[in-house]
N, C-alpha and C. Protein backbone atom coordinates (compact mmCIF):
# COMPACT_ATOMS: atom_id res chain seq x y z
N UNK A 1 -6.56 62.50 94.26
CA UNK A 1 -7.96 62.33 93.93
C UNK A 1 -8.13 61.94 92.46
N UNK A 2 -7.33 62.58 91.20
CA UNK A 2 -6.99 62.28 90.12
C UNK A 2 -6.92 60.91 89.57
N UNK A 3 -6.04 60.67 90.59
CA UNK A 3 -5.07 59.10 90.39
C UNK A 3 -6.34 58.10 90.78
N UNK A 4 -7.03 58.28 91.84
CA UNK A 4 -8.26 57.48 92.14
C UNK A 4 -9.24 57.45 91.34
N UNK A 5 -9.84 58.39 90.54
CA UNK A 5 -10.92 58.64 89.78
C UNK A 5 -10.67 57.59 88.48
N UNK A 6 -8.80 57.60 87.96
CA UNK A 6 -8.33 57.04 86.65
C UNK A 6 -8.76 55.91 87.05
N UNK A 7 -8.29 55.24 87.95
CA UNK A 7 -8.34 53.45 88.26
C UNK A 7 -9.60 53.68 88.26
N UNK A 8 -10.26 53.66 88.99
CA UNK A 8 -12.15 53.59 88.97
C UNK A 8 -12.45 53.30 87.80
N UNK A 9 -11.98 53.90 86.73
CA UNK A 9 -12.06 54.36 85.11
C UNK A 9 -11.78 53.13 84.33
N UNK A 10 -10.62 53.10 84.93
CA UNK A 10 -9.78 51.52 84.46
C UNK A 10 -10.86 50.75 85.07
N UNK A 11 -10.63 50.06 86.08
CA UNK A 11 -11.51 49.12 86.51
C UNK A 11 -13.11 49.00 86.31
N UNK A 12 -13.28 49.78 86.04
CA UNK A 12 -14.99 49.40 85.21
C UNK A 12 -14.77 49.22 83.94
N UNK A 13 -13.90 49.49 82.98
CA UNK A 13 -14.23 49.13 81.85
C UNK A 13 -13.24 48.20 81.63
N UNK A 14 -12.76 47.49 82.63
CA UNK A 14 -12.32 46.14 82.46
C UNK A 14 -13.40 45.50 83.03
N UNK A 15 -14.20 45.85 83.59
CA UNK A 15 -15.37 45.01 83.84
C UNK A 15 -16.20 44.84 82.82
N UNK A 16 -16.74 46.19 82.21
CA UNK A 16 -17.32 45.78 81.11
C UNK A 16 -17.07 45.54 79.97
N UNK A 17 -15.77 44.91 80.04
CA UNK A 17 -15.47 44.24 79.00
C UNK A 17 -14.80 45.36 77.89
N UNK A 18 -15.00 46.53 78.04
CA UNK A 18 -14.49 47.51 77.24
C UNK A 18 -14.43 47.39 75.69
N UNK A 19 -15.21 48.20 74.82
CA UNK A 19 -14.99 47.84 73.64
C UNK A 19 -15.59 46.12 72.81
N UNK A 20 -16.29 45.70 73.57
CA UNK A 20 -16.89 44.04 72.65
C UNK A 20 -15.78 43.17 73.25
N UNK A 21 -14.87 43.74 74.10
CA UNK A 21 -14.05 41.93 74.23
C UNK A 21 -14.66 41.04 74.65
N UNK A 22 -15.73 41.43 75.44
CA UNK A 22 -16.34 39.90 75.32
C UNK A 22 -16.62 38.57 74.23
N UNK A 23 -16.70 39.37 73.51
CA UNK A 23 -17.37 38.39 72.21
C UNK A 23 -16.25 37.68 71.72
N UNK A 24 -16.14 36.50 71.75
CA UNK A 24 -14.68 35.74 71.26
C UNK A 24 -14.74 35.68 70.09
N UNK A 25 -13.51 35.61 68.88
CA UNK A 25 -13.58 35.50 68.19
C UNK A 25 -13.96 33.76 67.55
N UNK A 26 -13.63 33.64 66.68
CA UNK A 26 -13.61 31.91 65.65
C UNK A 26 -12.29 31.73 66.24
N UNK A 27 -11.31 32.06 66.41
CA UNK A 27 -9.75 31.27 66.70
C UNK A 27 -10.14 31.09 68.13
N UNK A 28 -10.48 32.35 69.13
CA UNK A 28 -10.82 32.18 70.28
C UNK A 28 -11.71 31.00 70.58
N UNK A 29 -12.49 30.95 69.97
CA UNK A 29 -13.90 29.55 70.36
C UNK A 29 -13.03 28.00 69.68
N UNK A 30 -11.96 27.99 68.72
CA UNK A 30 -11.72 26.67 68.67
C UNK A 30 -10.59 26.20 69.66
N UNK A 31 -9.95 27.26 70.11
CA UNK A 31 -8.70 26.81 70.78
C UNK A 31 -9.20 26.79 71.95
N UNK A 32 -10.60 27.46 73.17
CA UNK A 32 -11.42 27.11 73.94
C UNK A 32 -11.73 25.53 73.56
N UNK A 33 -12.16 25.17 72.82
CA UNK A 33 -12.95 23.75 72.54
C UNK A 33 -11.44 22.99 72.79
N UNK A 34 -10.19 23.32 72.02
CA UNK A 34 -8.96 22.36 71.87
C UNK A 34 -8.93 22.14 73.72
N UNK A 35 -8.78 22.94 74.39
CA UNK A 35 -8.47 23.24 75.75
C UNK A 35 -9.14 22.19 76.67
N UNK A 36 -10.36 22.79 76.24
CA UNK A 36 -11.69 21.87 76.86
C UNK A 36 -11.52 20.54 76.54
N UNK A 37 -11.57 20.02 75.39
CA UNK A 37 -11.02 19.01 74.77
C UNK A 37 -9.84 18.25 75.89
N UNK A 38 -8.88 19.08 75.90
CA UNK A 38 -7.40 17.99 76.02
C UNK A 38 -7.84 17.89 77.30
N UNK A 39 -8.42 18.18 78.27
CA UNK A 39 -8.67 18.63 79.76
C UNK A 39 -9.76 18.02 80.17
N UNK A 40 -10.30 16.83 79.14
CA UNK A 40 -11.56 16.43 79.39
C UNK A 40 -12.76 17.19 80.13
N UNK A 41 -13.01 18.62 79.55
CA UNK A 41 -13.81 19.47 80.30
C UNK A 41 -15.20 19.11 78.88
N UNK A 42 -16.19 18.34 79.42
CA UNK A 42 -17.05 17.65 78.55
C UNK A 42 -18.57 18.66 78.67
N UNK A 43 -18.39 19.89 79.75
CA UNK A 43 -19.46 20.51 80.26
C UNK A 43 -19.04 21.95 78.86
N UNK A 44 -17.54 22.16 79.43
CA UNK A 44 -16.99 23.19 78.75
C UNK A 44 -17.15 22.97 76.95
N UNK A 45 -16.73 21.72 76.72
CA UNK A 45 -17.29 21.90 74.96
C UNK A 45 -18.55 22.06 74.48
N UNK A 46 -19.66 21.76 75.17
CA UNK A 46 -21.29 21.75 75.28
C UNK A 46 -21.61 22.96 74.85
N UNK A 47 -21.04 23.74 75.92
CA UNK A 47 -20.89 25.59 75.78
C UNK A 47 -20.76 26.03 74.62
N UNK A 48 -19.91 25.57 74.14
CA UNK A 48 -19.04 25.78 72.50
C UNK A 48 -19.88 25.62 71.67
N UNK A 49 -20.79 24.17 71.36
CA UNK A 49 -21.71 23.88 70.39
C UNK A 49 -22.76 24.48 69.96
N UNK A 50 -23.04 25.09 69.21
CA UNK A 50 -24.15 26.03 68.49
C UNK A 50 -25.81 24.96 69.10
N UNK A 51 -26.72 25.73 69.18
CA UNK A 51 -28.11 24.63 69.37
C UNK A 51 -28.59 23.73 68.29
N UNK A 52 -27.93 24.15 67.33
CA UNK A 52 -28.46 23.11 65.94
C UNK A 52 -27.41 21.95 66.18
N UNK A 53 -26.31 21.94 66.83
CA UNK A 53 -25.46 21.30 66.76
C UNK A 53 -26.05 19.92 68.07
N UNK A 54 -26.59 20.87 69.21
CA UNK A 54 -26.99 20.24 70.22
C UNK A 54 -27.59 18.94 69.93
N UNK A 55 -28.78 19.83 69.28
CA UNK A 55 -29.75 19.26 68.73
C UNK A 55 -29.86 18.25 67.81
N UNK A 56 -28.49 18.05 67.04
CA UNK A 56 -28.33 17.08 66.16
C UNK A 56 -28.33 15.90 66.40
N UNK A 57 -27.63 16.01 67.65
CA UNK A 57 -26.60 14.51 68.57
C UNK A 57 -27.91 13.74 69.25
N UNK A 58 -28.94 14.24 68.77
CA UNK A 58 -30.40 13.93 69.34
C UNK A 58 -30.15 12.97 70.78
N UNK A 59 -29.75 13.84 71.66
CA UNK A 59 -29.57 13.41 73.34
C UNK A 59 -30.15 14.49 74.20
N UNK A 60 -30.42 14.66 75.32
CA UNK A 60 -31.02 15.50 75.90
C UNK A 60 -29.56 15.72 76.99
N UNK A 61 -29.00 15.13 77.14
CA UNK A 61 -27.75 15.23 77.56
C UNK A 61 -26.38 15.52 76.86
N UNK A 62 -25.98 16.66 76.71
CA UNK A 62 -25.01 16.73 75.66
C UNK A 62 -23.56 16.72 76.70
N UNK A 63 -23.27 16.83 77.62
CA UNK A 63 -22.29 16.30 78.79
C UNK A 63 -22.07 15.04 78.50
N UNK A 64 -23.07 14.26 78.96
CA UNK A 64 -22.61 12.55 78.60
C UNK A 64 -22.59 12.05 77.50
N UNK A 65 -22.86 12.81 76.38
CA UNK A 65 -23.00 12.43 75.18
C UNK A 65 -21.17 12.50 74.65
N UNK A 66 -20.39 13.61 75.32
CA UNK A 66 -19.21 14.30 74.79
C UNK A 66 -18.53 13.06 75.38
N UNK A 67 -18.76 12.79 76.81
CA UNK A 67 -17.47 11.95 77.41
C UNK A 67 -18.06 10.88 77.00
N UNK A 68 -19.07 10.36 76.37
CA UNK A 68 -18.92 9.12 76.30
C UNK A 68 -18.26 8.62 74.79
N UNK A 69 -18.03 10.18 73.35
CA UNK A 69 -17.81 9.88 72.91
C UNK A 69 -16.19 10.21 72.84
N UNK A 70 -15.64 10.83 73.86
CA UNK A 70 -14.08 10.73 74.11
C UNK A 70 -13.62 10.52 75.07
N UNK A 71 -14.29 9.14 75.64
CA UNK A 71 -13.34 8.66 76.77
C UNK A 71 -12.76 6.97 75.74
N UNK A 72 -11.89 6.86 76.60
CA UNK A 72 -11.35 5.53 75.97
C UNK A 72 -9.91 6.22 75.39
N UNK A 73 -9.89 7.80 74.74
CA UNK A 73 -9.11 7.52 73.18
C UNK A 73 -8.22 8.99 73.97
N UNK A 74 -7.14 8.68 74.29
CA UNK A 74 -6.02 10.07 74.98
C UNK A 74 -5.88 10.64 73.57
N UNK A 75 -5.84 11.68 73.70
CA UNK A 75 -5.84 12.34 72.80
C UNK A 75 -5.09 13.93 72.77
N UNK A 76 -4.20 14.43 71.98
CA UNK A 76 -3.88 15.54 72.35
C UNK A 76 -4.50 16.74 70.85
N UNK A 77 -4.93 17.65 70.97
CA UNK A 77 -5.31 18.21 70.08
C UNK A 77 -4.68 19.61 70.05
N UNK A 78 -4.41 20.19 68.92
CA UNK A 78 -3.93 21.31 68.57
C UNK A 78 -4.26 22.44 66.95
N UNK A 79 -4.84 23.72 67.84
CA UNK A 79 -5.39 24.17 65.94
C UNK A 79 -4.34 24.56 65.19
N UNK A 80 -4.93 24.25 64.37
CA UNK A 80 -3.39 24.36 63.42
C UNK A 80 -4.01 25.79 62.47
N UNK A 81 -4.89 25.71 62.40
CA UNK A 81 -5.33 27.39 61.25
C UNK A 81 -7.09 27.45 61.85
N UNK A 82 -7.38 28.48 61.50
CA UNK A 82 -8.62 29.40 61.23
C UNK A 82 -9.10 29.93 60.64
N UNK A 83 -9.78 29.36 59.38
CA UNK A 83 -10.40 30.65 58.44
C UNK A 83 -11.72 31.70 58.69
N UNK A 84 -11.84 32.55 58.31
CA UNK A 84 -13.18 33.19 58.97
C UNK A 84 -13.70 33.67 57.15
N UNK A 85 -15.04 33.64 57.38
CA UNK A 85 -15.50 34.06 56.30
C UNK A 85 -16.81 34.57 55.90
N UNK A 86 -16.99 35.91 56.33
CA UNK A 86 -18.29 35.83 57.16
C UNK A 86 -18.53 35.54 58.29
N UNK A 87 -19.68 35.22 57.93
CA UNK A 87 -20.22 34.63 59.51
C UNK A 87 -20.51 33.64 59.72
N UNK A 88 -19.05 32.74 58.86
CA UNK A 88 -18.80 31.41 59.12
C UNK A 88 -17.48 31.10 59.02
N UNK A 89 -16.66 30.06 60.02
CA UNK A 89 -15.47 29.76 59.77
C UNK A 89 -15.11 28.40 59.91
N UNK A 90 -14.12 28.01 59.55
CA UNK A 90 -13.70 26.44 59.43
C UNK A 90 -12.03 26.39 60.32
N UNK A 91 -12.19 25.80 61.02
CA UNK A 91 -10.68 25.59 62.02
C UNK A 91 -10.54 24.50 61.75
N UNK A 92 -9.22 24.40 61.73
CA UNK A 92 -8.63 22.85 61.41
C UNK A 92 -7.78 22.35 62.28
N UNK A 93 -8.35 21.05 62.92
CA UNK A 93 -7.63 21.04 64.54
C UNK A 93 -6.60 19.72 64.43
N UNK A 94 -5.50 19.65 64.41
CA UNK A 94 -4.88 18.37 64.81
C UNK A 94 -4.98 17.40 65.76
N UNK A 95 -4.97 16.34 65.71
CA UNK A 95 -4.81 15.11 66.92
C UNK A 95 -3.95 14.28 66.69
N UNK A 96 -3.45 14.13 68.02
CA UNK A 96 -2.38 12.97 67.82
C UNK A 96 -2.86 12.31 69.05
N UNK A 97 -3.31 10.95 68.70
CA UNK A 97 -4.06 9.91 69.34
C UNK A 97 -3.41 8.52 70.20
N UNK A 98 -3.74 8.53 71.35
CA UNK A 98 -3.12 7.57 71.61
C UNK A 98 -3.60 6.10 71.34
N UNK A 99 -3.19 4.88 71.90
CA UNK A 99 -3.60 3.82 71.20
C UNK A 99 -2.57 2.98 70.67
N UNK A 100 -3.30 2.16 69.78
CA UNK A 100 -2.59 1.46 68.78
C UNK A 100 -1.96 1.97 68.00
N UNK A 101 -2.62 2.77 67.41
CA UNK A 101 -1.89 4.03 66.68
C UNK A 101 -1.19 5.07 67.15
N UNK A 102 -0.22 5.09 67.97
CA UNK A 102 0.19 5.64 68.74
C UNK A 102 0.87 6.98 67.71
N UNK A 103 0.31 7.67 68.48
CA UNK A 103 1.16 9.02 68.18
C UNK A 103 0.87 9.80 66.10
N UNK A 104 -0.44 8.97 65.93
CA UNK A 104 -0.96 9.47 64.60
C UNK A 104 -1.76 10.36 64.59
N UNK A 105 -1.36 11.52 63.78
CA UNK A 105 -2.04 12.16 62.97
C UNK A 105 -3.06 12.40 62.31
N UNK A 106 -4.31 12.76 62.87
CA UNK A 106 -5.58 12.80 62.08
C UNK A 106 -6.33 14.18 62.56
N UNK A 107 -6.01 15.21 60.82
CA UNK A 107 -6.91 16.29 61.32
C UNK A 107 -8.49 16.24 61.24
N UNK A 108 -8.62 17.16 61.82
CA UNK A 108 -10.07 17.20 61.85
C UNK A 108 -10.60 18.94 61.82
N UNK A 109 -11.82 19.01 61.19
CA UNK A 109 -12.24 20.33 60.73
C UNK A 109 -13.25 20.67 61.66
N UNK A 110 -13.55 21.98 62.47
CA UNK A 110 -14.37 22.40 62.99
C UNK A 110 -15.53 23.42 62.21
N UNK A 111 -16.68 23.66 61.98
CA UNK A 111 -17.19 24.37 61.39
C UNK A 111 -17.49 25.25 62.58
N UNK A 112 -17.68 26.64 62.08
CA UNK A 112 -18.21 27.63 63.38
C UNK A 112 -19.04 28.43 63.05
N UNK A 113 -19.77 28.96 63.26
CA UNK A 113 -21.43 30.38 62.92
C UNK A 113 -21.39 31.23 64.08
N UNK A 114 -21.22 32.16 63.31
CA UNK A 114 -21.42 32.91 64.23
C UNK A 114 -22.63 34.09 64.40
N UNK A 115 -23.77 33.53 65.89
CA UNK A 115 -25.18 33.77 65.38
C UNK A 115 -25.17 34.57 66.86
N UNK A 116 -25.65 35.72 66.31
CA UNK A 116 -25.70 37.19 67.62
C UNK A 116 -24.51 37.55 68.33
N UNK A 117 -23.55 37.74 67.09
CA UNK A 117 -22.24 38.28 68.18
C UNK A 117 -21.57 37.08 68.26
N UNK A 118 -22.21 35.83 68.51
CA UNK A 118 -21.40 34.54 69.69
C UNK A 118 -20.67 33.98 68.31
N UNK A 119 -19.94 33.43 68.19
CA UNK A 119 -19.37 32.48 67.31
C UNK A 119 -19.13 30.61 68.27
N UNK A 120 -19.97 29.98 67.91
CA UNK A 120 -20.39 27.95 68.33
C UNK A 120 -19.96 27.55 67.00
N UNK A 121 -19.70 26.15 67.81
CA UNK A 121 -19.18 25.08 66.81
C UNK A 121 -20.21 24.53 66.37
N UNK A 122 -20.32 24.38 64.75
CA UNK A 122 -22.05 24.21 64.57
C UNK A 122 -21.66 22.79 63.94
N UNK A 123 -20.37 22.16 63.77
CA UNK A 123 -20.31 20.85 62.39
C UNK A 123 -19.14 20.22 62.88
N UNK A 124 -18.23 19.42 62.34
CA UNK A 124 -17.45 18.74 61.99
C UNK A 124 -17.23 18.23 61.20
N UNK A 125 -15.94 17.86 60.11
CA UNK A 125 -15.48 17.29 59.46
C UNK A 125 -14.12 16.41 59.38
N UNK A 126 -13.59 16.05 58.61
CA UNK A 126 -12.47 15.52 58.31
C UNK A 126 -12.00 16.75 56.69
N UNK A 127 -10.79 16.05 56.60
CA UNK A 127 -9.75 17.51 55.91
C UNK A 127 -10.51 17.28 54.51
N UNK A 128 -10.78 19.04 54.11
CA UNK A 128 -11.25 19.28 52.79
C UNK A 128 -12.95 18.83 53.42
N UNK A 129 -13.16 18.70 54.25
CA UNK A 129 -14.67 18.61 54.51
C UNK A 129 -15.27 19.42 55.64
């Protein structure tokens, strides 16, 4: 009866997430986006983007807005660091692109905020930006 009561125990607070795991961290939310990214999941990076960010790309569609701005270009991406600082962080994601340029190198910077718990990708840059 013991042994039944523990699991019960276990299993709900793996349901609820136990302790805040829900809340992903800044490394968690860029290597989600890298994922989404390499996997052409264009619904899944949407998720990721903060609403100011949405809102920037001034589209009412932010799905077709993603694949239309990474289709064409294979691409493999990988984070290479994470800073957190506050309740803001900067990830710095590698790509190596296919193409003409086959197999080059161009990082790229993610900005992240993290607004009620959630940490979204609110920016982009290029390195040192």
């Amino acid at each position: 009866m013991r042994r039944a009561w523990i699991a019960a125990i276990v299993a709900i607070s793996a349901l609820a997430g136990c302790g805040g795991s829900d809340h992903q961290s800044a490394k968690e939310v860029a290597q989600d986006y890298v994922k989404a990214r390499n996997q052409g999941d264009a619904a899944r990076v949407c998720e990721l983007y903060s609403e100011q960010l949405i809102s920037s790309l001034k589209t009412s569609n932010c799905v077709a807005f993603v694949r239309e701005q990474t289709s064409g270009t294979a691409t493999d991406l990988t984070v290479v660091r994470v800073s957190e600082h506050g309740d803001r962080a900067t990830a710095t994601i590698q790509a190596r692109v296919g193409g003409s340029v086959a197999n080059a190198i161009a990082p790229v910077q993610l900005q992240l905020i993290r607004q009620d718990d959630e940490w979204r990708i609110s920016g982009f840059g290029g390195p040192g930006g």
